[in-house]
C-alpha atoms as a PDB file:
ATOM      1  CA  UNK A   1      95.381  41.363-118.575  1.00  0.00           C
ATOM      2  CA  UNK A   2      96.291  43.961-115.281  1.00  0.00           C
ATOM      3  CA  UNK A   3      94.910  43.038-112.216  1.00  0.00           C
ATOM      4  CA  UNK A   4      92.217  45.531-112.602  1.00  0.00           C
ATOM      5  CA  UNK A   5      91.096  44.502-116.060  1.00  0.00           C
ATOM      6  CA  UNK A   6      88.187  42.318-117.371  1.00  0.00           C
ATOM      7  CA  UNK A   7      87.276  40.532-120.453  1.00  0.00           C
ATOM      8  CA  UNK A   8      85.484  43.785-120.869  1.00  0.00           C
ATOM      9  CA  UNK A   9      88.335  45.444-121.737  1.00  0.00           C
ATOM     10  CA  UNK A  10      88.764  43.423-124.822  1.00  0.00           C
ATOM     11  CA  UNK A  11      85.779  44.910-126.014  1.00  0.00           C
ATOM     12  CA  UNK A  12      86.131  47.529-129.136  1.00  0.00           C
ATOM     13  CA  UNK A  13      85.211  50.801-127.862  1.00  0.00           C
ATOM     14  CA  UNK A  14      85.298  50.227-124.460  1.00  0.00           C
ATOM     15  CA  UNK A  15      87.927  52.650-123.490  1.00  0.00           C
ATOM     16  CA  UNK A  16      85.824  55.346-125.515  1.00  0.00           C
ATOM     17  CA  UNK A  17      82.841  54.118-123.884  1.00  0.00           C
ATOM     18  CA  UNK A  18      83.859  54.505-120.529  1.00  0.00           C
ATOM     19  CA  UNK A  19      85.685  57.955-121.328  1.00  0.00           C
ATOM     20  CA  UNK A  20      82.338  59.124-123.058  1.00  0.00           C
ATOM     21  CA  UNK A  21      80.465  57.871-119.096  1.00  0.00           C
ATOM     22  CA  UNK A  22      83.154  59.560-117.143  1.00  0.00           C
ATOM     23  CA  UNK A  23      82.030  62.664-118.596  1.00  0.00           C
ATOM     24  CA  UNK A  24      78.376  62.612-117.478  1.00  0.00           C
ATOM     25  CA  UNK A  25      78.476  59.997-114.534  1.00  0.00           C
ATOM     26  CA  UNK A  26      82.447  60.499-113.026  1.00  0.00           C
ATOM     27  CA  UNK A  27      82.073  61.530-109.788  1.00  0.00           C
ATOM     28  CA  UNK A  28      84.309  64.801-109.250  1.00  0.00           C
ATOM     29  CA  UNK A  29      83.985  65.857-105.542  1.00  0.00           C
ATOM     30  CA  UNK A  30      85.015  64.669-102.495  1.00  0.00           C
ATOM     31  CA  UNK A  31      84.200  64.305 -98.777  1.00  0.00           C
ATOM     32  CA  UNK A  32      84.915  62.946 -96.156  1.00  0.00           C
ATOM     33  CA  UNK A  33      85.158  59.447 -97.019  1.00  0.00           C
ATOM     34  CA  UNK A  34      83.838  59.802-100.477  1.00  0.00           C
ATOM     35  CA  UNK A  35      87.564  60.786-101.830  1.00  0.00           C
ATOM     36  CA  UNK A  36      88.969  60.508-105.594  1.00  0.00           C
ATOM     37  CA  UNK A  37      87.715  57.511-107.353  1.00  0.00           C
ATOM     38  CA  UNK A  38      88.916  55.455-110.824  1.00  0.00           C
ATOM     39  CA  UNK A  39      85.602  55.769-112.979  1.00  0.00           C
ATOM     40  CA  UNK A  40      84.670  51.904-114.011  1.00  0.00           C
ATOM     41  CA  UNK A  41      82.119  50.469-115.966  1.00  0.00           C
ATOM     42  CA  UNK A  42      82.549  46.636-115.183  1.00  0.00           C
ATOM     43  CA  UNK A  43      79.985  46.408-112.774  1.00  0.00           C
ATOM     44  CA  UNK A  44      77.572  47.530-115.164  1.00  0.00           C
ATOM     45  CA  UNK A  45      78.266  45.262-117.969  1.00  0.00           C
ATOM     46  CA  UNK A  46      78.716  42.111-115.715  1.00  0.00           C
ATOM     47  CA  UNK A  47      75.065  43.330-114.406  1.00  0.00           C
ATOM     48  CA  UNK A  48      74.125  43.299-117.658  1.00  0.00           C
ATOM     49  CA  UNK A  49      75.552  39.985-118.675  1.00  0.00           C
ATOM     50  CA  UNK A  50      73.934  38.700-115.996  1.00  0.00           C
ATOM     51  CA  UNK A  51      70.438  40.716-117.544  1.00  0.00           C
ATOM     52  CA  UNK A  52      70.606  39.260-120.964  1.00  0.00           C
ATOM     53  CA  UNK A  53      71.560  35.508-119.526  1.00  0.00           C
ATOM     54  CA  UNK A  54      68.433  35.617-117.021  1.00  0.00           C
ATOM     55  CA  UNK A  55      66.363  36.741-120.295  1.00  0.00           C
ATOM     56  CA  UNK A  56      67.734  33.572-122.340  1.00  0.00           C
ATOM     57  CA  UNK A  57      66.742  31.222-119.363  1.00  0.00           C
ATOM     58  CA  UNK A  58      63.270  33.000-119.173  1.00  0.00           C
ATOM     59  CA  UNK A  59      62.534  32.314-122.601  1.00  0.00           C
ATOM     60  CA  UNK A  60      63.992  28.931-122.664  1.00  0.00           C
ATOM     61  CA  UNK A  61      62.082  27.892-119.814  1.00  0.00           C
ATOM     62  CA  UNK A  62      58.765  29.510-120.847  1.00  0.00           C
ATOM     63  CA  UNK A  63      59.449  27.479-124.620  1.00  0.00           C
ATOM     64  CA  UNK A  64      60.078  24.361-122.383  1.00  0.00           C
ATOM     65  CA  UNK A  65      56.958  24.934-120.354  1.00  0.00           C
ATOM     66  CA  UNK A  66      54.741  25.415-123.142  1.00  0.00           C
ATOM     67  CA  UNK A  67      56.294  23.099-125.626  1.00  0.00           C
ATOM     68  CA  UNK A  68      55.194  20.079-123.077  1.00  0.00           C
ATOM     69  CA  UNK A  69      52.599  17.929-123.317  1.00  0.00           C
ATOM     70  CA  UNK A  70      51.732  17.877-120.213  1.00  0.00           C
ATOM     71  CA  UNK A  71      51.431  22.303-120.150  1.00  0.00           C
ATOM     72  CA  UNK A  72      54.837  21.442-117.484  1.00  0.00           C
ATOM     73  CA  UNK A  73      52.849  20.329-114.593  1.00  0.00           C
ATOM     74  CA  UNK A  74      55.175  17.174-114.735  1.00  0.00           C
ATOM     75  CA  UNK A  75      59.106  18.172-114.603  1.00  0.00           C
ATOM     76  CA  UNK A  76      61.023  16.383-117.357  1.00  0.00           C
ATOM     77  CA  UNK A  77      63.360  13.174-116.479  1.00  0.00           C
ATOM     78  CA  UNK A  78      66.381  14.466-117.036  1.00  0.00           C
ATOM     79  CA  UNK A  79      67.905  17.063-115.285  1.00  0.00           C
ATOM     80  CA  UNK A  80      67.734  20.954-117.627  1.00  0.00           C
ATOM     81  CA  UNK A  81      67.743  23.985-117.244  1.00  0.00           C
ATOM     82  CA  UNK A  82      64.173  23.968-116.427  1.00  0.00           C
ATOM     83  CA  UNK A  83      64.540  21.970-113.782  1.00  0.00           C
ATOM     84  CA  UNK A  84      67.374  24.151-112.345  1.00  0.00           C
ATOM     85  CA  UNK A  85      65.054  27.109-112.051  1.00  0.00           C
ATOM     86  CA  UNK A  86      62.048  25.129-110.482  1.00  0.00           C
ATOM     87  CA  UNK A  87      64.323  24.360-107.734  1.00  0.00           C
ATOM     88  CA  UNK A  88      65.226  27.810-107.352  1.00  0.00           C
ATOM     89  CA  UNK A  89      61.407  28.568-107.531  1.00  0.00           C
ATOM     90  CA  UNK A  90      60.719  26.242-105.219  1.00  0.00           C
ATOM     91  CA  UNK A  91      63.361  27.526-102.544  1.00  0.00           C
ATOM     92  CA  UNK A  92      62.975  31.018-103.025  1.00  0.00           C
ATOM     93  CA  UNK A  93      58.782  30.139-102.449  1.00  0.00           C
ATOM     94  CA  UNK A  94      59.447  28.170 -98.923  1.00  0.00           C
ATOM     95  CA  UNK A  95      61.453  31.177 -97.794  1.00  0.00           C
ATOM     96  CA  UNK A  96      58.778  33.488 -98.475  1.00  0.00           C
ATOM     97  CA  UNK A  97      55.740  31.111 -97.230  1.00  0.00           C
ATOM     98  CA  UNK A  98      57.047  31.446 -93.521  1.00  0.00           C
ATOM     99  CA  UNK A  99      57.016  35.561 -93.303  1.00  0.00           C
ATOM    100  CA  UNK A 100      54.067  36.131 -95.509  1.00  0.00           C
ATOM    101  CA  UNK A 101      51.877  33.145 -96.073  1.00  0.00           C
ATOM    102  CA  UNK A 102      51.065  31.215 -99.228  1.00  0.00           C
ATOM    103  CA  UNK A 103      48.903  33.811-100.945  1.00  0.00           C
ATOM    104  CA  UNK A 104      51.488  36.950-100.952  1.00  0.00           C
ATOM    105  CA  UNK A 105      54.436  34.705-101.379  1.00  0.00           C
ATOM    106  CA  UNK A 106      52.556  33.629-104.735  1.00  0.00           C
ATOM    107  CA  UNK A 107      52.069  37.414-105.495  1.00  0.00           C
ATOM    108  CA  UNK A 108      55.225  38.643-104.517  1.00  0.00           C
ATOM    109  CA  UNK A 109      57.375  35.186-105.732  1.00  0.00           C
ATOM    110  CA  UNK A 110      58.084  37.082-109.268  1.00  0.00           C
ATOM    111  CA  UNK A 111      60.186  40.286-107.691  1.00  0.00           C
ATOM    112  CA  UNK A 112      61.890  38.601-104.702  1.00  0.00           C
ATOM    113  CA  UNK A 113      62.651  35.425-107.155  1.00  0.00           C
ATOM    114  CA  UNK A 114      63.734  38.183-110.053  1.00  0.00           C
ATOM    115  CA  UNK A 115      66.242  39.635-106.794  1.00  0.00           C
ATOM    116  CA  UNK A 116      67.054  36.075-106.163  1.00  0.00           C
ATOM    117  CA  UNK A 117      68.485  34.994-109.348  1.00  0.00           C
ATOM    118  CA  UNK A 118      69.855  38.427-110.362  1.00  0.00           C
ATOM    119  CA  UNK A 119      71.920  38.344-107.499  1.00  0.00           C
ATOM    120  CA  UNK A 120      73.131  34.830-107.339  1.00  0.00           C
ATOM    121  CA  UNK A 121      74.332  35.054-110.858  1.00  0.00           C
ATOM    122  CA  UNK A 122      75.832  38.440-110.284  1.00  0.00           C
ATOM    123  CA  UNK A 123      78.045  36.676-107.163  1.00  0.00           C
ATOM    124  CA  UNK A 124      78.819  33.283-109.042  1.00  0.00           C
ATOM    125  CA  UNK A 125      80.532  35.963-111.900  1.00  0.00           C
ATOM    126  CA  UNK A 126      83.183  36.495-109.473  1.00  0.00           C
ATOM    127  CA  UNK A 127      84.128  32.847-109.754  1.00  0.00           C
ATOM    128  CA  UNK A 128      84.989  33.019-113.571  1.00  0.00           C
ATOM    129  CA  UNK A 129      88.501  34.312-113.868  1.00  0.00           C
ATOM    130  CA  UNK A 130      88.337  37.804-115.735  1.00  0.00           C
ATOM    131  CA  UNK A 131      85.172  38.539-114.617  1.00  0.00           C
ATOM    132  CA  UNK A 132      83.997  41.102-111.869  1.00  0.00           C
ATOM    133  CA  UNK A 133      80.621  40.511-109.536  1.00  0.00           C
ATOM    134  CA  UNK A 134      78.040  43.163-110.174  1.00  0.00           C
ATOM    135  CA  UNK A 135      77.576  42.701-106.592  1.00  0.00           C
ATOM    136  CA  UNK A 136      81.353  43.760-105.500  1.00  0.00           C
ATOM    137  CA  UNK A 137      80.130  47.586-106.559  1.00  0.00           C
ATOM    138  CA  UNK A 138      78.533  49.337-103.735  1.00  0.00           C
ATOM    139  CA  UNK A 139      76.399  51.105-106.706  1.00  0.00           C
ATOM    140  CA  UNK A 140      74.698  47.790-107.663  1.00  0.00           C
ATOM    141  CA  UNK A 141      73.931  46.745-104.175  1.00  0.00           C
ATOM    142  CA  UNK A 142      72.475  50.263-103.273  1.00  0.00           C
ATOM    143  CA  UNK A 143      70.656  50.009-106.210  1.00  0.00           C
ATOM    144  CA  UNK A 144      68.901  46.920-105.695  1.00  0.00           C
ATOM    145  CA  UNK A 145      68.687  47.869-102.041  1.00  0.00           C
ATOM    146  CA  UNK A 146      67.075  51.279-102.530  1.00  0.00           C
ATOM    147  CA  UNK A 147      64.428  49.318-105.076  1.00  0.00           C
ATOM    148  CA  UNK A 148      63.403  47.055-102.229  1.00  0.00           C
ATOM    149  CA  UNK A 149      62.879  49.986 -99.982  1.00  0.00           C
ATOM    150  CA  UNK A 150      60.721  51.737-101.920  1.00  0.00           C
ATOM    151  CA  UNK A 151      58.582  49.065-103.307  1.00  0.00           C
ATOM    152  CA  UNK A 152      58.297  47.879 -99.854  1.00  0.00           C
ATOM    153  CA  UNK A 153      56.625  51.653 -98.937  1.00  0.00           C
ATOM    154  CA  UNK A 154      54.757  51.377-102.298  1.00  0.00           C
ATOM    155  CA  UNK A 155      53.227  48.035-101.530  1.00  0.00           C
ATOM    156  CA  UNK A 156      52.360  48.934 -97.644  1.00  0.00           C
ATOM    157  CA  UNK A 157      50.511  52.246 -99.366  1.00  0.00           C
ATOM    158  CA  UNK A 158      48.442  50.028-101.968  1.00  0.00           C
ATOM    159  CA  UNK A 159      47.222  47.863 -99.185  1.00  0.00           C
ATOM    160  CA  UNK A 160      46.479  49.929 -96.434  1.00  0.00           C
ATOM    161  CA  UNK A 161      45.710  53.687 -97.709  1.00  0.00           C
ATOM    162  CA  UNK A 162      47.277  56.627 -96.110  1.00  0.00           C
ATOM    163  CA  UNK A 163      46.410  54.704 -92.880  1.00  0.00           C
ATOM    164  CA  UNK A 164      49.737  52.777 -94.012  1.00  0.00           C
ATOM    165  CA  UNK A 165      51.921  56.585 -92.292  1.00  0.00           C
ATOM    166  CA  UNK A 166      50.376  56.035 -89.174  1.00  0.00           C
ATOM    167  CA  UNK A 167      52.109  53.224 -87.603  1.00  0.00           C
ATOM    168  CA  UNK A 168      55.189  55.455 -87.935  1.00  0.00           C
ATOM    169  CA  UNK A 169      54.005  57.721 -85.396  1.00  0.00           C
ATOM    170  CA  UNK A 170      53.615  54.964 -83.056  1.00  0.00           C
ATOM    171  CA  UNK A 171      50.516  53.420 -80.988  1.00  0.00           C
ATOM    172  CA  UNK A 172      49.954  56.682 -79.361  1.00  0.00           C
ATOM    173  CA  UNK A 173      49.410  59.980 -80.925  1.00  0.00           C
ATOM    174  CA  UNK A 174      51.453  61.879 -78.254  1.00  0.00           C
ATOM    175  CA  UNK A 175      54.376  59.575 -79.115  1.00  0.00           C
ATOM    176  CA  UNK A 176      54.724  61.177 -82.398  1.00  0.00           C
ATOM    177  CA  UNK A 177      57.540  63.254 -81.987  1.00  0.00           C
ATOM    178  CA  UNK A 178      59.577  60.768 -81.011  1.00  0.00           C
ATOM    179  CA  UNK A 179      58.482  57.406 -82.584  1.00  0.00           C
ATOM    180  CA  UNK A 180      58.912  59.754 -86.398  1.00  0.00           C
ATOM    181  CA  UNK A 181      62.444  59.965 -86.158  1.00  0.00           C
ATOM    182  CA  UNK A 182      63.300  56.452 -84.712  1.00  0.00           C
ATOM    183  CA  UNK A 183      61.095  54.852 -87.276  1.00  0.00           C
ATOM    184  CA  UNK A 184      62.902  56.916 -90.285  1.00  0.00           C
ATOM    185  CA  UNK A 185      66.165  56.127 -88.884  1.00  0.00           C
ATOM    186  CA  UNK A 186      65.163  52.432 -89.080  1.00  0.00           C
ATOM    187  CA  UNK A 187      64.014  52.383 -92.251  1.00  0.00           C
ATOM    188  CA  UNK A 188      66.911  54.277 -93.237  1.00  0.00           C
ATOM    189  CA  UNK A 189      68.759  51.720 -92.158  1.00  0.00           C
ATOM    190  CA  UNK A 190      66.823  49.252 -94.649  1.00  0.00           C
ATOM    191  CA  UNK A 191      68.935  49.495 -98.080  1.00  0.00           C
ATOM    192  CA  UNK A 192      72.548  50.753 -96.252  1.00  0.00           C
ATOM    193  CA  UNK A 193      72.651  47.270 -94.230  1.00  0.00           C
ATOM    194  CA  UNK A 194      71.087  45.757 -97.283  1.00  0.00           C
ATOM    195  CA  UNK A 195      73.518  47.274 -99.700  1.00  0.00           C
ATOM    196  CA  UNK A 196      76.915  46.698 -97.355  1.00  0.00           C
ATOM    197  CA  UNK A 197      76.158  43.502 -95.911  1.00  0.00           C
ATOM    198  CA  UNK A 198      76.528  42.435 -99.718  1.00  0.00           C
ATOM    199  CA  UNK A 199      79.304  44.012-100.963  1.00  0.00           C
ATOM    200  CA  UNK A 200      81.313  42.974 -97.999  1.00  0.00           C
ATOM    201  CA  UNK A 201      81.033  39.727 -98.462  1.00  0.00           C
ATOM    202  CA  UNK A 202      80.662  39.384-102.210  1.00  0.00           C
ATOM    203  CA  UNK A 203      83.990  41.496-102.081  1.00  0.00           C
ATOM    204  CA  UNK A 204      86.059  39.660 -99.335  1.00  0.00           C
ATOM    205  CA  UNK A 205      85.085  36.109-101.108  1.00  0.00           C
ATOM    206  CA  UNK A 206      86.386  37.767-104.588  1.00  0.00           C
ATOM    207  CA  UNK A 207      89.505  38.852-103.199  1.00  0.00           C
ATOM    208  CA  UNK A 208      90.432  35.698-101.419  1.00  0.00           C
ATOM    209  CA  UNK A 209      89.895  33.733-104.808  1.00  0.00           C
ATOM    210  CA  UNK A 210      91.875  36.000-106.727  1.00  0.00           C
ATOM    211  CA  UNK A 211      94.617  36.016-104.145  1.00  0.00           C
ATOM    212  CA  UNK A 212      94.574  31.798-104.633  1.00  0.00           C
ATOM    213  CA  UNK A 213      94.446  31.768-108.326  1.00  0.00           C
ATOM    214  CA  UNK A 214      97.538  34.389-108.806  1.00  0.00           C
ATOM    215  CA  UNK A 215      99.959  32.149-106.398  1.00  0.00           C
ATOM    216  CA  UNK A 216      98.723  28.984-107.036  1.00  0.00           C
ATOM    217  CA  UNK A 217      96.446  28.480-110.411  1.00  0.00           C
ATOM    218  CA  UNK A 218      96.006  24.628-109.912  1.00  0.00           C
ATOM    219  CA  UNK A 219      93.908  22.810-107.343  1.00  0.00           C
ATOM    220  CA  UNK A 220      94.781  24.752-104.668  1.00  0.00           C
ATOM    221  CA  UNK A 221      91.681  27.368-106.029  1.00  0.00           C
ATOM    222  CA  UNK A 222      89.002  24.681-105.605  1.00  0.00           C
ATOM    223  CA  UNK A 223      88.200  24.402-102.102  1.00  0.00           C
ATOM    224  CA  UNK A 224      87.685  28.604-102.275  1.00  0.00           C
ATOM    225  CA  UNK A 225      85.937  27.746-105.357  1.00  0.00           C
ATOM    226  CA  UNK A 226      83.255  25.514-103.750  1.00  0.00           C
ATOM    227  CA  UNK A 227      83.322  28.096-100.617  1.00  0.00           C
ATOM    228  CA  UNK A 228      82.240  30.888-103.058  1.00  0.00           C
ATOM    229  CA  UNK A 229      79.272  28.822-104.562  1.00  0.00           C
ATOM    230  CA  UNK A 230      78.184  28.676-100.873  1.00  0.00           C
ATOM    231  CA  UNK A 231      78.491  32.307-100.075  1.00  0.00           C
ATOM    232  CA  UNK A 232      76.449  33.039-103.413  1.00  0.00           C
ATOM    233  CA  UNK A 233      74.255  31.332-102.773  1.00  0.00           C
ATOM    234  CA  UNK A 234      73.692  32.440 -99.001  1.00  0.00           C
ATOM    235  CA  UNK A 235      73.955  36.010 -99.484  1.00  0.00           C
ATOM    236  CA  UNK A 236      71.122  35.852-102.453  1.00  0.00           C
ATOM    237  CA  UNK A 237      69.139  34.037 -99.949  1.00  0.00           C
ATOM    238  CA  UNK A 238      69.768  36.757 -96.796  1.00  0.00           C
ATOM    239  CA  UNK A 239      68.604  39.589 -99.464  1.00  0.00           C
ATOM    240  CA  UNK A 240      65.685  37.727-101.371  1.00  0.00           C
ATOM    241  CA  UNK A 241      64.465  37.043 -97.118  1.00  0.00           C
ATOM    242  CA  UNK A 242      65.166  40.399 -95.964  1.00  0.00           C
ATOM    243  CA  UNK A 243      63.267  41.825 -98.375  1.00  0.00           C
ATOM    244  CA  UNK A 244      60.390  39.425 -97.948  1.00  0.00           C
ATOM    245  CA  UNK A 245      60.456  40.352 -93.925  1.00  0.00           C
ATOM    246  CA  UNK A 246      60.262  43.917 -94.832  1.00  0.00           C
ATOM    247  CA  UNK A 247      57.503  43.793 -97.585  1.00  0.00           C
ATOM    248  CA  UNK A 248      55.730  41.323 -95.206  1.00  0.00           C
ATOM    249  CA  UNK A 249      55.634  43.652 -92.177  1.00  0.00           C
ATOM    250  CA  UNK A 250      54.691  46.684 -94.649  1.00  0.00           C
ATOM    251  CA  UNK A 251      51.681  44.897 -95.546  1.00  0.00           C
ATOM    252  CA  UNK A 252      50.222  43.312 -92.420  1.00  0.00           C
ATOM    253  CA  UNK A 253      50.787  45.606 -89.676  1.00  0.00           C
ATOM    254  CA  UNK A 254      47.097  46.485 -89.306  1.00  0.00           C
ATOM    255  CA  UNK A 255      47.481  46.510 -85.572  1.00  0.00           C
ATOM    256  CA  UNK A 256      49.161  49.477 -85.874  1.00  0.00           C
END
């Protein structure tokens, strides 16, 4: 295995798959620093690795819930799968509580829970030898990013109206001209932080285990290991509570 390749590669038809996406998707121009790129499709089938494994734990925790006798209001004794994803719940539902209050962290618990665990699965990837993170592909992260920033705009519209445009012009009306372009600017700024923040980190922590593993394949790994379970884990919590600030302020800022 090179030390660009992926247990992807072992795949039949992956070479012809990826040739067959170069064709349509391959970026050909460049600028500035946008320059000549090697056309890969690893992100996208770790992200969808990470798809179909989520799906399996939905349904096995929805059979678990139901097959109960309880209905699952009483988690089991031993420690499952089930109980792996309440706790998740359970975190994912205190960070949203603060910003937003009880009520629309219940509403809005499925999509920042669903960016939660899609992301924290897509980081832990990088820990399995011959396996790249989703996450480590600015694509992905932009992605993700540029979903939060328009649901965000979609759920300030559904609760306030077209009154929802008018705190971008600022508290007064002859502040328009300038308030408009700071506010877009801002927003802008939303998914790019969103999306980088990410892949810096995911990247950096990849590197630094693969770096480990190639000198030194034995013990040495573990402590980086352990140190990449912790930034997994912290940068699916900084999006999943970003996006719950911004969705938060899109929806309550009646005072503007």
């Amino acid at each position: 295995m090179g030390p660009h390749a992926t247990w992807f590669s072992f795949f039949p038809g992956y070479e012809t798959l990826r040739t067959n996406l170069e064709m349509y998707f391959g970026r050909k121009w460049t600028w500035q620093v946008f320059q000549a790129t090697h056309f890969e499709i690893d992100h996208i089938l770790g992200g969808l690795l990470v798809f179909l494994l989520l799906t399996l734990f939905a349904f096995r925790y929805a059979l678990a819930v139901y097959s109960a006798p309880d209905g699952g209001a009483v988690p089991p004794p031993r420690f499952c799968l089930r109980n792996l994803l309440e706790i998740f719940g359970d975190m994912v539902y205190g960070l949203m509580e603060g910003p937003m209050g009880a009520k629309n962290a219940r509403k809005y618990l499925p999509l920042i829970g669903t960016l939660f665990l899609f992301i924290l699965f897509s980081n832990l990837l990088s820990l399995i030898p011959g396996f790249l993170p989703p996450t480590a592909s600015l694509k992905t992260n932009i992605a993700l990013a540029v979903l939060v920033f328009v649901l965000t705009h979609v759920f300030g519209v559904v609760a306030h109206g077209p009154k929802y445009f008018k705190h971008f012009m600022g508290p007064l009306w002859w502040l328009a001209p300038l308030m408009i372009p700071i506010e877009m600017v801002s927003h802008i700024a939303r998914p790019v932080s969103l999306s980088m923040r990410l892949l810096g980190n995911i990247t950096a922590d990849h590197k630094v285990g693969a770096v480990f593993f190639a000198l030194i394949p034995f013990l040495v790994p573990v402590p980086f290991l352990v140190m990449g379970v912790f930034v997994s884990v912290v940068q699916a919590v900084v999006f999943s509570l970003l996006s719950t600030i911004y969705i938060s302020t899109a929806i309550a800022h009646e005072e503007h």
